[in-house]
N, C-alpha and C. Protein backbone atom coordinates (compact mmCIF):
# COMPACT_ATOMS: atom_id res chain seq x y z
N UNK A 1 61.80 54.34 115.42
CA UNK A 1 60.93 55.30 114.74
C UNK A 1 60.41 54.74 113.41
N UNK A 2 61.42 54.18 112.42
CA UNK A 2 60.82 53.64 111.69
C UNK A 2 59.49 52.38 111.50
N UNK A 3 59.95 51.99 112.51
CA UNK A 3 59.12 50.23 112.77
C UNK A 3 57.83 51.13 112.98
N UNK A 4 57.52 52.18 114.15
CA UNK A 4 56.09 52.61 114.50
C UNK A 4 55.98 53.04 113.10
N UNK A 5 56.59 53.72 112.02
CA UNK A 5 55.74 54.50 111.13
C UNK A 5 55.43 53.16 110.09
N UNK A 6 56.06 51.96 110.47
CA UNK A 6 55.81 51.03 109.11
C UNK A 6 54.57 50.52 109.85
N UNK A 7 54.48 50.37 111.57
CA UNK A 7 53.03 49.38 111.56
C UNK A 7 51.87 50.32 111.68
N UNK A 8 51.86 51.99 111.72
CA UNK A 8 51.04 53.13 111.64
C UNK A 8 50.64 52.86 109.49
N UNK A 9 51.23 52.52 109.07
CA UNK A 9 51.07 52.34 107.69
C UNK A 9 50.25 50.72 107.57
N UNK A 10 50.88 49.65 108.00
CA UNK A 10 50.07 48.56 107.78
C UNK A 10 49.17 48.73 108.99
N UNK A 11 48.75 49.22 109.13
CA UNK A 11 46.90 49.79 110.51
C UNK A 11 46.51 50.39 108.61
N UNK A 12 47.25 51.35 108.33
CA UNK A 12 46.12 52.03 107.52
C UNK A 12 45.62 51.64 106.75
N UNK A 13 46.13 50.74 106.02
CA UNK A 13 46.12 49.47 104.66
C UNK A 13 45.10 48.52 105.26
N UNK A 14 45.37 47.98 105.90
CA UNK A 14 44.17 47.23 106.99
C UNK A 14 42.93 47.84 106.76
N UNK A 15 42.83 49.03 107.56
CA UNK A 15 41.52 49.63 107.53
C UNK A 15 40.62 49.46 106.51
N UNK A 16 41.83 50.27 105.31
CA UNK A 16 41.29 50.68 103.90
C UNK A 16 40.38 49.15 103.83
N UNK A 17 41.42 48.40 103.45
CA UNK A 17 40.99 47.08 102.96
C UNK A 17 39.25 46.78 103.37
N UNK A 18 39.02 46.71 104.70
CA UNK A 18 37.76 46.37 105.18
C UNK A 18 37.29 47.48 104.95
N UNK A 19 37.07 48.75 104.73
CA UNK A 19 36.55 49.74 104.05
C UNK A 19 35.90 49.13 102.77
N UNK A 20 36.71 48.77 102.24
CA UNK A 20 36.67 48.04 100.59
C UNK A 20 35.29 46.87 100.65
N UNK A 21 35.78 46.46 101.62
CA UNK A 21 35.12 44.85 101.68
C UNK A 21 33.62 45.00 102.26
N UNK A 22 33.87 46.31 103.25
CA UNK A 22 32.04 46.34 103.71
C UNK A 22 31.43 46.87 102.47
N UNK A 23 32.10 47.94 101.51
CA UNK A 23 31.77 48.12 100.73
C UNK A 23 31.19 47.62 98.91
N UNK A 24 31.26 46.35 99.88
CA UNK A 24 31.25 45.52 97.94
C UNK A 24 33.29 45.43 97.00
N UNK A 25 33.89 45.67 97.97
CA UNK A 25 34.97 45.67 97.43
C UNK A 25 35.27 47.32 96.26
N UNK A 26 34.11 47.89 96.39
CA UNK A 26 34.30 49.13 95.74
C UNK A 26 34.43 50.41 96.85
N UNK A 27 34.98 51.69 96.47
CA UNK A 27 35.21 52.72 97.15
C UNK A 27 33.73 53.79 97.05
N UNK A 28 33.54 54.30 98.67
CA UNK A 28 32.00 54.62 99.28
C UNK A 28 32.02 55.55 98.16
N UNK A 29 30.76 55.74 98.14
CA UNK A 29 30.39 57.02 96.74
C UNK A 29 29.56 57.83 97.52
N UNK A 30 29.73 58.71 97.47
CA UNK A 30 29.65 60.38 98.29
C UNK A 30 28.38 60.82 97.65
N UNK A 31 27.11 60.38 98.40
CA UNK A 31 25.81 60.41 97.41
C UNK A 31 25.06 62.33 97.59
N UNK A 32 25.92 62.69 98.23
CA UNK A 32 25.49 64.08 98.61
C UNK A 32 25.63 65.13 97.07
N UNK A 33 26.37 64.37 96.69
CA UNK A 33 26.73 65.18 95.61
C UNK A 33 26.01 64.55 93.94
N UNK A 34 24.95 64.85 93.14
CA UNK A 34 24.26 64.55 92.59
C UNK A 34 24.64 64.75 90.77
N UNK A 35 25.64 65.85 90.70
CA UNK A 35 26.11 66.65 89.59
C UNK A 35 27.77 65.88 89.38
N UNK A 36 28.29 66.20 88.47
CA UNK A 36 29.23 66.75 88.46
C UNK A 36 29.82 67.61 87.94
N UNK A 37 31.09 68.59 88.09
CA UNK A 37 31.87 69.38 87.64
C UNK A 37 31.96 69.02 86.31
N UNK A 38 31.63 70.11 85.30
CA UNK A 38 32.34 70.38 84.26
C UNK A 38 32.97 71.31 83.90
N UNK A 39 34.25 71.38 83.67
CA UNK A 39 35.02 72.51 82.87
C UNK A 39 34.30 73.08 81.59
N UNK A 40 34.33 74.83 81.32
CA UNK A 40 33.56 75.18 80.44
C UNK A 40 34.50 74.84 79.06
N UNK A 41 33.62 74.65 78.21
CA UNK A 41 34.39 74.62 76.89
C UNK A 41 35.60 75.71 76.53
N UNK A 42 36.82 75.61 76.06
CA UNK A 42 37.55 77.15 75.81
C UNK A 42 37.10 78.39 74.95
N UNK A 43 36.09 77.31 74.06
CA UNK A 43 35.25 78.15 73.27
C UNK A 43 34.34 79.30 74.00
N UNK A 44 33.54 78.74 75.10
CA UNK A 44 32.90 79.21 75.63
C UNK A 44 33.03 80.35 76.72
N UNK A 45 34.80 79.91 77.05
CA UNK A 45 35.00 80.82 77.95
C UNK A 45 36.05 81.77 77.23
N UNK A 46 36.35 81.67 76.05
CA UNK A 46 37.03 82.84 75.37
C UNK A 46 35.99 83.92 74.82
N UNK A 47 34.45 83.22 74.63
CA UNK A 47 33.78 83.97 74.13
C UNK A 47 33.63 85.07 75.41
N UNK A 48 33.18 84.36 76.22
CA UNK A 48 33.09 84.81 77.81
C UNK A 48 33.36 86.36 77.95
N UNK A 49 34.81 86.11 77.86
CA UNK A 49 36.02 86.77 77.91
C UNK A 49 35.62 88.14 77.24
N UNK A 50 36.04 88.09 75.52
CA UNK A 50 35.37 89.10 74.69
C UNK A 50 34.52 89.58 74.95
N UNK A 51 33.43 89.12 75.40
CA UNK A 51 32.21 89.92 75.80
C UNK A 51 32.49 91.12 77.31
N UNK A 52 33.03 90.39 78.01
CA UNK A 52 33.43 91.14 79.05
C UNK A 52 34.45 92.14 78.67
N UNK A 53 34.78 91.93 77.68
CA UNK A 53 36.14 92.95 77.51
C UNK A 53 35.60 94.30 76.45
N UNK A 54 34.60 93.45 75.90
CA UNK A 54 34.00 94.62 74.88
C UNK A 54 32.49 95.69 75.45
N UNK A 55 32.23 94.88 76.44
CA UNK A 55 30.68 95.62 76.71
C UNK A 55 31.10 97.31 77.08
N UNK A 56 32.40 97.37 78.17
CA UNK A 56 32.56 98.93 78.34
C UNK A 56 32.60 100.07 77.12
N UNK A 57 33.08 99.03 76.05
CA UNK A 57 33.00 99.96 74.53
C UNK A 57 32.47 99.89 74.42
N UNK A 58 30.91 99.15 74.43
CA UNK A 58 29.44 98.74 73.52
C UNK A 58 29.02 100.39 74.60
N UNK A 59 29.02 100.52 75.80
CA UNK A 59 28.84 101.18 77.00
C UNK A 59 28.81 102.40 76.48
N UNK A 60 29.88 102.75 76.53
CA UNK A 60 30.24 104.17 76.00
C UNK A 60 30.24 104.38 74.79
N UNK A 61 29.90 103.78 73.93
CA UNK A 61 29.60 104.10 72.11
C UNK A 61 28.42 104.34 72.25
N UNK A 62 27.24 103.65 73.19
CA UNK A 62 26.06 104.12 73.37
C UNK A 62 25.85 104.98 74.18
N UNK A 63 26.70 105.76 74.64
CA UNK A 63 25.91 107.48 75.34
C UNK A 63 26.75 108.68 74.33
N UNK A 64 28.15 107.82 74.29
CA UNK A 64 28.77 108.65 72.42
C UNK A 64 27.02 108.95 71.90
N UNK A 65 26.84 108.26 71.26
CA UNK A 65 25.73 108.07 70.18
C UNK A 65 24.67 109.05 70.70
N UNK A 66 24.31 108.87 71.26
CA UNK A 66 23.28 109.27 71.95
C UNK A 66 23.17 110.73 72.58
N UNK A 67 24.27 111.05 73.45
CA UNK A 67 24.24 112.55 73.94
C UNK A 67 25.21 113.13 73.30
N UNK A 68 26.24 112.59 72.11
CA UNK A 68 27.27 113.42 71.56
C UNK A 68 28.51 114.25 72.62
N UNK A 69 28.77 115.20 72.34
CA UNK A 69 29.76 116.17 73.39
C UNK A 69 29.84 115.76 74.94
N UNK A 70 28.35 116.13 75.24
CA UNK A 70 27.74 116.05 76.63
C UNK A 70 27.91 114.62 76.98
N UNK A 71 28.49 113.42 76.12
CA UNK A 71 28.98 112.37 77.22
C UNK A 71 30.17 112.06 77.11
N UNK A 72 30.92 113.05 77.03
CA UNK A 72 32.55 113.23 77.24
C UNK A 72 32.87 113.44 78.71
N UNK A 73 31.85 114.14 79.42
CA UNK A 73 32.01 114.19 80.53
C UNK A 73 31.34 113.36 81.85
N UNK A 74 31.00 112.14 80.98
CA UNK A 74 30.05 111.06 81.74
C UNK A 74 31.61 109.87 82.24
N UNK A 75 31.88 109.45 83.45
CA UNK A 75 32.85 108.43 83.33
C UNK A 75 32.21 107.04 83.77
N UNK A 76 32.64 106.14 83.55
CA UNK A 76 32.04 104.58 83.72
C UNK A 76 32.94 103.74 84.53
N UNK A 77 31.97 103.02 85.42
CA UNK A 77 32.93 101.97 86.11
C UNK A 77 32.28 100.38 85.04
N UNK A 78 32.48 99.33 84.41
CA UNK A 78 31.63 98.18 84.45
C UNK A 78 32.78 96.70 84.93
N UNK A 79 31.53 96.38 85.90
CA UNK A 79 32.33 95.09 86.23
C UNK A 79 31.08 93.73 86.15
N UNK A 80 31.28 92.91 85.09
CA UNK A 80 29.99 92.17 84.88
C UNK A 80 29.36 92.59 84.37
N UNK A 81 27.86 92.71 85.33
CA UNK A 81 26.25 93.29 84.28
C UNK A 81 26.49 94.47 84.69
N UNK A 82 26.89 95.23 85.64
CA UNK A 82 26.88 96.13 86.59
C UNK A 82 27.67 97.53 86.10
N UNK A 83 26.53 98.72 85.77
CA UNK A 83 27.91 99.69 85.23
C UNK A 83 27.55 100.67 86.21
N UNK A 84 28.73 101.41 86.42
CA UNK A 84 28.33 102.83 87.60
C UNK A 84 28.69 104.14 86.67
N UNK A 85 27.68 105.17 86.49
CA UNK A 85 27.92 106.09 85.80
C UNK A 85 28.49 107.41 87.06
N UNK A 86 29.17 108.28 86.64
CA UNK A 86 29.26 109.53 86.98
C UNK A 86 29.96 110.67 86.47
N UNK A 87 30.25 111.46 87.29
CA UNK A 87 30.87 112.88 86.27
C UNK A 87 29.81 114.00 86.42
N UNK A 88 29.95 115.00 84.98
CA UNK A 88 29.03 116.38 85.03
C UNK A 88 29.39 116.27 83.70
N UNK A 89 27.66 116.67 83.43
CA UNK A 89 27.11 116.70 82.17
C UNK A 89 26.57 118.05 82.18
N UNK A 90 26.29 118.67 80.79
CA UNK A 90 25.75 120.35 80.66
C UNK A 90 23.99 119.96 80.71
N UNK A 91 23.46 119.05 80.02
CA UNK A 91 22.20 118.91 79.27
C UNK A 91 21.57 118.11 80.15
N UNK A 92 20.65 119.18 81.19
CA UNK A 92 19.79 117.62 82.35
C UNK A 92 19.18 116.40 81.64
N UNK A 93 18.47 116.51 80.08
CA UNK A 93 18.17 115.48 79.66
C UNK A 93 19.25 114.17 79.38
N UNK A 94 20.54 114.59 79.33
CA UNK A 94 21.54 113.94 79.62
C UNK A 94 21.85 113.10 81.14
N UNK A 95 21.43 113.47 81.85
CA UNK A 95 21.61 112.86 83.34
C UNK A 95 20.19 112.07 83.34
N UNK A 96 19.25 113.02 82.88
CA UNK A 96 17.90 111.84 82.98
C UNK A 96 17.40 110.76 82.76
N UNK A 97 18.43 110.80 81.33
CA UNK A 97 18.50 109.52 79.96
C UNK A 97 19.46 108.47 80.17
N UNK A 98 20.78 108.78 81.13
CA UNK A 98 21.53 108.01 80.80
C UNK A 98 21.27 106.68 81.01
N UNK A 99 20.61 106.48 82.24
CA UNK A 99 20.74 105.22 82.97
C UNK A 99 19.85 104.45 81.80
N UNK A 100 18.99 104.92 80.90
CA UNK A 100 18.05 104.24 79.98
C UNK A 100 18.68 103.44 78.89
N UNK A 101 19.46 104.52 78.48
CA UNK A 101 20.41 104.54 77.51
C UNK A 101 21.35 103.34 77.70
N UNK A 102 22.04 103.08 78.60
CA UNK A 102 22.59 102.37 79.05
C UNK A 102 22.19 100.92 79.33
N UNK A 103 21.12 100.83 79.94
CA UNK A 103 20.28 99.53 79.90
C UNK A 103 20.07 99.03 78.96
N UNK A 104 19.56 99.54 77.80
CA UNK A 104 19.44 99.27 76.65
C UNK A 104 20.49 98.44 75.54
N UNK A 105 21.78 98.66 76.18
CA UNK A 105 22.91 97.96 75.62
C UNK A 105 23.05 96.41 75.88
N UNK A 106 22.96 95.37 75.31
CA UNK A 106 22.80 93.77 75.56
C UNK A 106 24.29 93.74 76.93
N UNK A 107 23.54 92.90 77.40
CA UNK A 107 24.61 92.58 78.86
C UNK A 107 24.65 93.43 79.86
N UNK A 108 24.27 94.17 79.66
CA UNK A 108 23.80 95.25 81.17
C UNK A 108 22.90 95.05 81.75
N UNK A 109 22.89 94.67 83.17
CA UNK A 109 22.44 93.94 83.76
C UNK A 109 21.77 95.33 85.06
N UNK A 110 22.62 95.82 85.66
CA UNK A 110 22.27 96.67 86.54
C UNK A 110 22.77 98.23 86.28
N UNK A 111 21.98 99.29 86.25
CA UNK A 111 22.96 100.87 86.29
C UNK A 111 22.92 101.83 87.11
N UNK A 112 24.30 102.50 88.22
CA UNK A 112 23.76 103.02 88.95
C UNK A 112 24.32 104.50 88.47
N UNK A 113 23.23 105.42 88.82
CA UNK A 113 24.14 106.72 88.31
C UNK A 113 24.42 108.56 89.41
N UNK A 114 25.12 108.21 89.31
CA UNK A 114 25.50 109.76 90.37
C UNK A 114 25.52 110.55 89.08
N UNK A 115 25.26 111.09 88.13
CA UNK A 115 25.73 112.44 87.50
C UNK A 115 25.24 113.62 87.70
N UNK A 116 26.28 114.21 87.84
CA UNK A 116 25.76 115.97 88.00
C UNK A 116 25.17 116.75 86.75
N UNK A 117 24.47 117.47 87.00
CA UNK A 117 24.27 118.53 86.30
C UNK A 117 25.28 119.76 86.36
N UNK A 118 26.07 120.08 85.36
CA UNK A 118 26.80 121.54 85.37
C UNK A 118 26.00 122.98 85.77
N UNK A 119 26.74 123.46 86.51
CA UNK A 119 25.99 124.66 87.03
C UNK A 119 25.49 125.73 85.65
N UNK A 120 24.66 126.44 85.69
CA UNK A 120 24.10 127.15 84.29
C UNK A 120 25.18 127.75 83.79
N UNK A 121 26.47 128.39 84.28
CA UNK A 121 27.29 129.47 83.60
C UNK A 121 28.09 128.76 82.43
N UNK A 122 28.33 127.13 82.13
CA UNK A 122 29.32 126.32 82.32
C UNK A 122 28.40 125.80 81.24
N UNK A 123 27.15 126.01 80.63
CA UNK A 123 26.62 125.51 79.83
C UNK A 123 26.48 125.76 78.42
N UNK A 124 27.19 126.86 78.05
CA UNK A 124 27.64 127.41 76.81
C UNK A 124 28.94 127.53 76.61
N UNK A 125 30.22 126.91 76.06
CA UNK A 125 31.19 126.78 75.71
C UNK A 125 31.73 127.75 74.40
N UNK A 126 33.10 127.90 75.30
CA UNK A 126 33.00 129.35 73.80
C UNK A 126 33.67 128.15 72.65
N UNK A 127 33.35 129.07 71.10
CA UNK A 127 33.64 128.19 69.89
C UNK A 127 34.90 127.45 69.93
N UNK A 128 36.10 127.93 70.21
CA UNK A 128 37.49 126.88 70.49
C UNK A 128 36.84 125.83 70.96
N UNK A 129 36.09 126.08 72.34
CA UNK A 129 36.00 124.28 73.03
C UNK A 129 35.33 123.61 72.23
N UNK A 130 34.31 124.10 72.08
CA UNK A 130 33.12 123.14 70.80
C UNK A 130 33.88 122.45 69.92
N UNK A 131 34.62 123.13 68.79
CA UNK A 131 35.43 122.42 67.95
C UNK A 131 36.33 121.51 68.80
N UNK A 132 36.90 121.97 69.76
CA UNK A 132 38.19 120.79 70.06
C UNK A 132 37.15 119.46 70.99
N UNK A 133 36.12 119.85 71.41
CA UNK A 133 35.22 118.91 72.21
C UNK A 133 34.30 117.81 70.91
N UNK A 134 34.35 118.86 69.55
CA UNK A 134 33.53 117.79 68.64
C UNK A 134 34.67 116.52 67.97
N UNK A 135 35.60 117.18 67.99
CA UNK A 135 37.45 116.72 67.66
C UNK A 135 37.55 115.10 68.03
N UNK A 136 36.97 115.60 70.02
CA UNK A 136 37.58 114.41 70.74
C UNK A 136 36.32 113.51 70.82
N UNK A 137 34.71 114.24 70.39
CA UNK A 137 34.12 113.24 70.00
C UNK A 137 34.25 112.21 68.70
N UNK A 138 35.41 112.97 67.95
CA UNK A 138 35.02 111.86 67.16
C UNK A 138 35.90 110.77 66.97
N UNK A 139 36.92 111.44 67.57
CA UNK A 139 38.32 110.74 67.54
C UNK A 139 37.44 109.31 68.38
N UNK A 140 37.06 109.98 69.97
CA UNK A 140 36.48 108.38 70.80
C UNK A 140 35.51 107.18 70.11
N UNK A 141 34.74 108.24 69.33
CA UNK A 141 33.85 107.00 68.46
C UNK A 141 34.83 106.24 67.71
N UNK A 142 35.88 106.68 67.29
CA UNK A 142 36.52 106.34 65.92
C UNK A 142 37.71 105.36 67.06
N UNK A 143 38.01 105.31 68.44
CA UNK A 143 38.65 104.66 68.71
C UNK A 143 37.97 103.20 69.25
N UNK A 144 36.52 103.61 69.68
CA UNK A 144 35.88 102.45 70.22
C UNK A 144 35.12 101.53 68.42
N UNK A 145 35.28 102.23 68.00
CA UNK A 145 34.87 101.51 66.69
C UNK A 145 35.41 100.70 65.98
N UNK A 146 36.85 100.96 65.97
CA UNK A 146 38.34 99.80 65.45
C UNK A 146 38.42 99.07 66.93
N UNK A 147 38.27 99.26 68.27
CA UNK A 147 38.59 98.16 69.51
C UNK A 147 37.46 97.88 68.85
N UNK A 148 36.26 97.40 68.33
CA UNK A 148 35.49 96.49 68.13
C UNK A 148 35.65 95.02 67.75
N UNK A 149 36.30 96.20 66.07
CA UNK A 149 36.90 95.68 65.14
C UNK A 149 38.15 94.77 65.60
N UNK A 150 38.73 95.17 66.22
CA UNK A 150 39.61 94.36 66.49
C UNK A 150 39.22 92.64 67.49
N UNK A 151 38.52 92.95 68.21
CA UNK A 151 37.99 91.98 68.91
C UNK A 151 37.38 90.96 68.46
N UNK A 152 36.58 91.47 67.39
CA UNK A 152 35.99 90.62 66.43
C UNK A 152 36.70 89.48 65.05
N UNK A 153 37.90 90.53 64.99
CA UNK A 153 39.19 89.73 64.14
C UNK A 153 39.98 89.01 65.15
N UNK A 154 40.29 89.53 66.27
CA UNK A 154 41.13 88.56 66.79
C UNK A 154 40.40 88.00 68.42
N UNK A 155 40.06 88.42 68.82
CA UNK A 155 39.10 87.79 69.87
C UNK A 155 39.77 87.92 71.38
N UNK A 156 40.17 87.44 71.71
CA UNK A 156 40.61 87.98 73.46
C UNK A 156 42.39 88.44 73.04
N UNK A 157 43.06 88.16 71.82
CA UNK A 157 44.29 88.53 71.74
C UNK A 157 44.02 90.46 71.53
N UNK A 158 43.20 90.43 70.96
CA UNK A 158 42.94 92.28 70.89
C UNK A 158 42.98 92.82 72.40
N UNK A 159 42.93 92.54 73.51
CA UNK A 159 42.57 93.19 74.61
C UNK A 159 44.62 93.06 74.94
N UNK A 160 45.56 92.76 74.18
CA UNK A 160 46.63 93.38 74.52
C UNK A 160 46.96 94.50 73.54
N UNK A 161 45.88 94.83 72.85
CA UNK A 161 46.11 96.31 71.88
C UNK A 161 45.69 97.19 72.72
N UNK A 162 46.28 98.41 72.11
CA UNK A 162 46.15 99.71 72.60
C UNK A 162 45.20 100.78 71.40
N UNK A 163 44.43 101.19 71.38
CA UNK A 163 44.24 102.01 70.36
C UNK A 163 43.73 103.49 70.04
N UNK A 164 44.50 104.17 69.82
CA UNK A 164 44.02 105.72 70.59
C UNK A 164 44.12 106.70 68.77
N UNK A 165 43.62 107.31 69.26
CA UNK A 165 42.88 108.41 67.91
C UNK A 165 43.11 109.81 68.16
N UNK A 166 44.14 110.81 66.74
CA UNK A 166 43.91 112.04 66.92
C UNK A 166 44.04 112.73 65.90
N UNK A 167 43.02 113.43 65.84
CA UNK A 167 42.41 113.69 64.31
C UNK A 167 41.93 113.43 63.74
N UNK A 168 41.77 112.02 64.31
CA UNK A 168 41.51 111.00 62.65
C UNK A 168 42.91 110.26 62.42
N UNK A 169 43.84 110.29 63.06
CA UNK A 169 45.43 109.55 62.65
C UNK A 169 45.15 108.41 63.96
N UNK A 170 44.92 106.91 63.62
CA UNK A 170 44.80 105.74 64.44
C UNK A 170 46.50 105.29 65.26
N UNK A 171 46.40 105.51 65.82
CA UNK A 171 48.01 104.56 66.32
C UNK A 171 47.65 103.18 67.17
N UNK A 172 48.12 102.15 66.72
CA UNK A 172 47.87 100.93 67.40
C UNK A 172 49.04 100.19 67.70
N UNK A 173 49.37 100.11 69.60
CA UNK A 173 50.15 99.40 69.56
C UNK A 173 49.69 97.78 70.48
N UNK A 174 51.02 97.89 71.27
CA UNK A 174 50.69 96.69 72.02
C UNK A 174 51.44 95.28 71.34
N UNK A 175 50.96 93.93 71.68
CA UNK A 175 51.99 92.78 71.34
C UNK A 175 50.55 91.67 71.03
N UNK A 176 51.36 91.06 69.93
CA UNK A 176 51.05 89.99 69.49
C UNK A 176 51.61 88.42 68.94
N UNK A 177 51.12 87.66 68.57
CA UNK A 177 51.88 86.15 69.31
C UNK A 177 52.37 85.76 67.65
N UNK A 178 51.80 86.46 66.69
CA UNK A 178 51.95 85.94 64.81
C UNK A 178 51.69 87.24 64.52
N UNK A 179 52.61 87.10 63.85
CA UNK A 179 52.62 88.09 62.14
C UNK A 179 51.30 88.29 61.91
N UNK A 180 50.63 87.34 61.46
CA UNK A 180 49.25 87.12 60.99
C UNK A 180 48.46 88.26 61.63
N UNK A 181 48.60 87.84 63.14
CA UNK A 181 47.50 88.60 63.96
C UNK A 181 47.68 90.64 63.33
N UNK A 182 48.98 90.80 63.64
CA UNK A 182 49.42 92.45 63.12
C UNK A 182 49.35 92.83 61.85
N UNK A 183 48.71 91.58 60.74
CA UNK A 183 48.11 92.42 59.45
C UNK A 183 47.07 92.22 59.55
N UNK A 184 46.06 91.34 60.42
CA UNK A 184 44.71 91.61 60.92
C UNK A 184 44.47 92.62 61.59
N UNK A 185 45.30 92.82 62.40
CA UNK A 185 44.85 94.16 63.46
C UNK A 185 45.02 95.52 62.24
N UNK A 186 45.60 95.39 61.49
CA UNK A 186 46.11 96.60 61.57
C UNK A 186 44.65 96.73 59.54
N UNK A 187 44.69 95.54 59.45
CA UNK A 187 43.90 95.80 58.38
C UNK A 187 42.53 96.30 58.80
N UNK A 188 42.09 96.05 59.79
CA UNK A 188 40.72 96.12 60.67
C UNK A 188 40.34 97.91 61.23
N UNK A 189 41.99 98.12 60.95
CA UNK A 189 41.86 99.64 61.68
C UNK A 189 41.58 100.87 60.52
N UNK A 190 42.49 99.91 59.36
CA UNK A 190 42.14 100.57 58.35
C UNK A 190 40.76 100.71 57.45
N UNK A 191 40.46 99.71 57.84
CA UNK A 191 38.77 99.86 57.51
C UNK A 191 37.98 100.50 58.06
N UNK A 192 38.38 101.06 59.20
CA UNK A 192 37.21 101.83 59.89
C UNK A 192 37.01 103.40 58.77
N UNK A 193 35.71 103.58 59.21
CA UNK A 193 35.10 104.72 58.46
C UNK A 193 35.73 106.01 59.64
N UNK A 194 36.42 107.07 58.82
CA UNK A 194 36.79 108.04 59.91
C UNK A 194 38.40 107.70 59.76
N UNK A 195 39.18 107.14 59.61
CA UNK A 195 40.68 106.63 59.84
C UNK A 195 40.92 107.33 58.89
N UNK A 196 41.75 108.12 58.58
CA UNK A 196 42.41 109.03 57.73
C UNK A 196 43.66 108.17 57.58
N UNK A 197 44.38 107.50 58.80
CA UNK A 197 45.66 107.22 58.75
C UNK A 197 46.52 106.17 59.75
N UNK A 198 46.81 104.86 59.57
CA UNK A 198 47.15 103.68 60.91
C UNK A 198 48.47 103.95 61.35
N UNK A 199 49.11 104.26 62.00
CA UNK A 199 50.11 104.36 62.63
C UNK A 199 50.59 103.00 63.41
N UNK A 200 50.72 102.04 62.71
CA UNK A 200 51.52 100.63 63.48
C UNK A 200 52.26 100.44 63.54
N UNK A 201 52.40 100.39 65.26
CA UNK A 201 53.20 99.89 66.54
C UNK A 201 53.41 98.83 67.12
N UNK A 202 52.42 97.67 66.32
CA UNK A 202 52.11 96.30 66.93
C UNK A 202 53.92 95.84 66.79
N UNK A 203 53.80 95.19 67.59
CA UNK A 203 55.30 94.20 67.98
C UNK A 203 54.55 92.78 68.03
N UNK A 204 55.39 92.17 67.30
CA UNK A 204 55.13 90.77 67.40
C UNK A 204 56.10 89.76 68.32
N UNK A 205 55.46 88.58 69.76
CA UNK A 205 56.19 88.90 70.04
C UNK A 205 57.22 87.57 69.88
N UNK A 206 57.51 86.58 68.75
CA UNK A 206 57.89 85.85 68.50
C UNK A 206 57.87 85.33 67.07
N UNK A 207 58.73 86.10 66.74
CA UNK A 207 59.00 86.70 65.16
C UNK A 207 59.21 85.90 64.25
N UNK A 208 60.37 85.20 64.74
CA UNK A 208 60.80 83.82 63.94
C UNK A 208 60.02 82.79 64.32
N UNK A 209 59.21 82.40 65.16
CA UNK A 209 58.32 81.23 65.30
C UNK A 209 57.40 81.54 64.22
N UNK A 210 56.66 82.35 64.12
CA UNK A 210 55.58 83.06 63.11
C UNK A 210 55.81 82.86 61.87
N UNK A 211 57.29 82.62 61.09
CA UNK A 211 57.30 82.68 60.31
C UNK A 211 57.42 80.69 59.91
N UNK A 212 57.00 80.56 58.71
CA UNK A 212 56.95 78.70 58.60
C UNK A 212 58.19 78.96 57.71
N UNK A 213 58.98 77.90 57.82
CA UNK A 213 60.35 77.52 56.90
C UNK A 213 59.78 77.46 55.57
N UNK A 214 60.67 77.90 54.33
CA UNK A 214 60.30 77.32 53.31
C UNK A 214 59.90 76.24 52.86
């Protein structure tokens, strides 16, 4: 068994060889292929990244903005350029506008939209909801406004934050790799306009590496 696999090996060496030799002594070059592969820069594909991670906030800060209350009840799919709207909205100019609205945001590429119109009875909210519905509008602006912020200070490490809003009281948790990064995050939150108050939760998650020896 061995002897066949040693002269199945000198056949193959053989071959190669005159392979080599019809060839100029160099190996055939595969002319089909005209390009080659490049790996994207990390720069390029972290930016990548951020962008993809931030457009659903760019998304929904722009129908926030735009229809106020009435797009609390709008929900979003985005994957890529591609966003899918749906839900029930009170204000038909709200269902009419969205898909505009939406286009209009850089990187949106395609919008498709199912939204309903609320039936007429359902279109006047008694005063409790209003207030608690203007509450959670502002809390959402005020949460997609620090995930900005954050993205922009720390760049694809923000998409392991969490950041949720009530009242106006910010809580941010989630994990990070340095010290550094959790007085960036957390300074970023405090700057937002609307933050009454940061509640940090960040965990760092390699405590003593983070820190440099005296």
């Amino acid at each position: 068994m061995l002897k066949r696999e040693a002269a199945m090996i000198a056949s193959a060496v053989a071959l190669s060889v005159v392979v080599l030799s019809a060839c100029g002594g160099q190996p055939p070059v595969d002319e089909t292929s005209d390009t080659e592969a490049v790996a994207p820069a990390p720069e390029t594909t972290a930016e990548a990244a951020v962008d993809e991670f931030t457009l659903p906030i760019e998304v929904r800060l722009a129908m926030l903005d735009e229809f106020g209350v009435d797009a609390l009840g709008i929900d979003m799919q985005v994957q890529g350029g591609r966003v899918r709207l749906s839900g029930t909205v009170r204000n038909p100019e709200t269902q009419r506008n969205a898909e505009q609205v939406v286009r209009a945001v850089d990187g949106v590429d395609e919008v498709y939209s199912t939204i309903a119109v609320a039936p007429s009875g359902d279109l006047a909210p008694e005063a409790s909801t209003s207030d608690q519905l203007e509450t959670e509008l502002t809390d959402e602006l005020l949460e997609g406004e620090v995930a900005l912020r954050l993205y922009a200070e720390l760049g694809v490490d923000a998409h392991e934050l969490e950041v949720e809003a009530t009242d106006g009281t910010l809580t941010i948790s989630g994990v990070v790799d340095e010290a550094s990064k959790k007085e960036d995050a957390v300074a970023a939150a405090e700057a937002a306009a609307g933050a009454n108050e940061v509640i940090d939760m960040i965990q760092v998650a390699n405590p003593v590496s983070s820190v440099l020896p005296s």
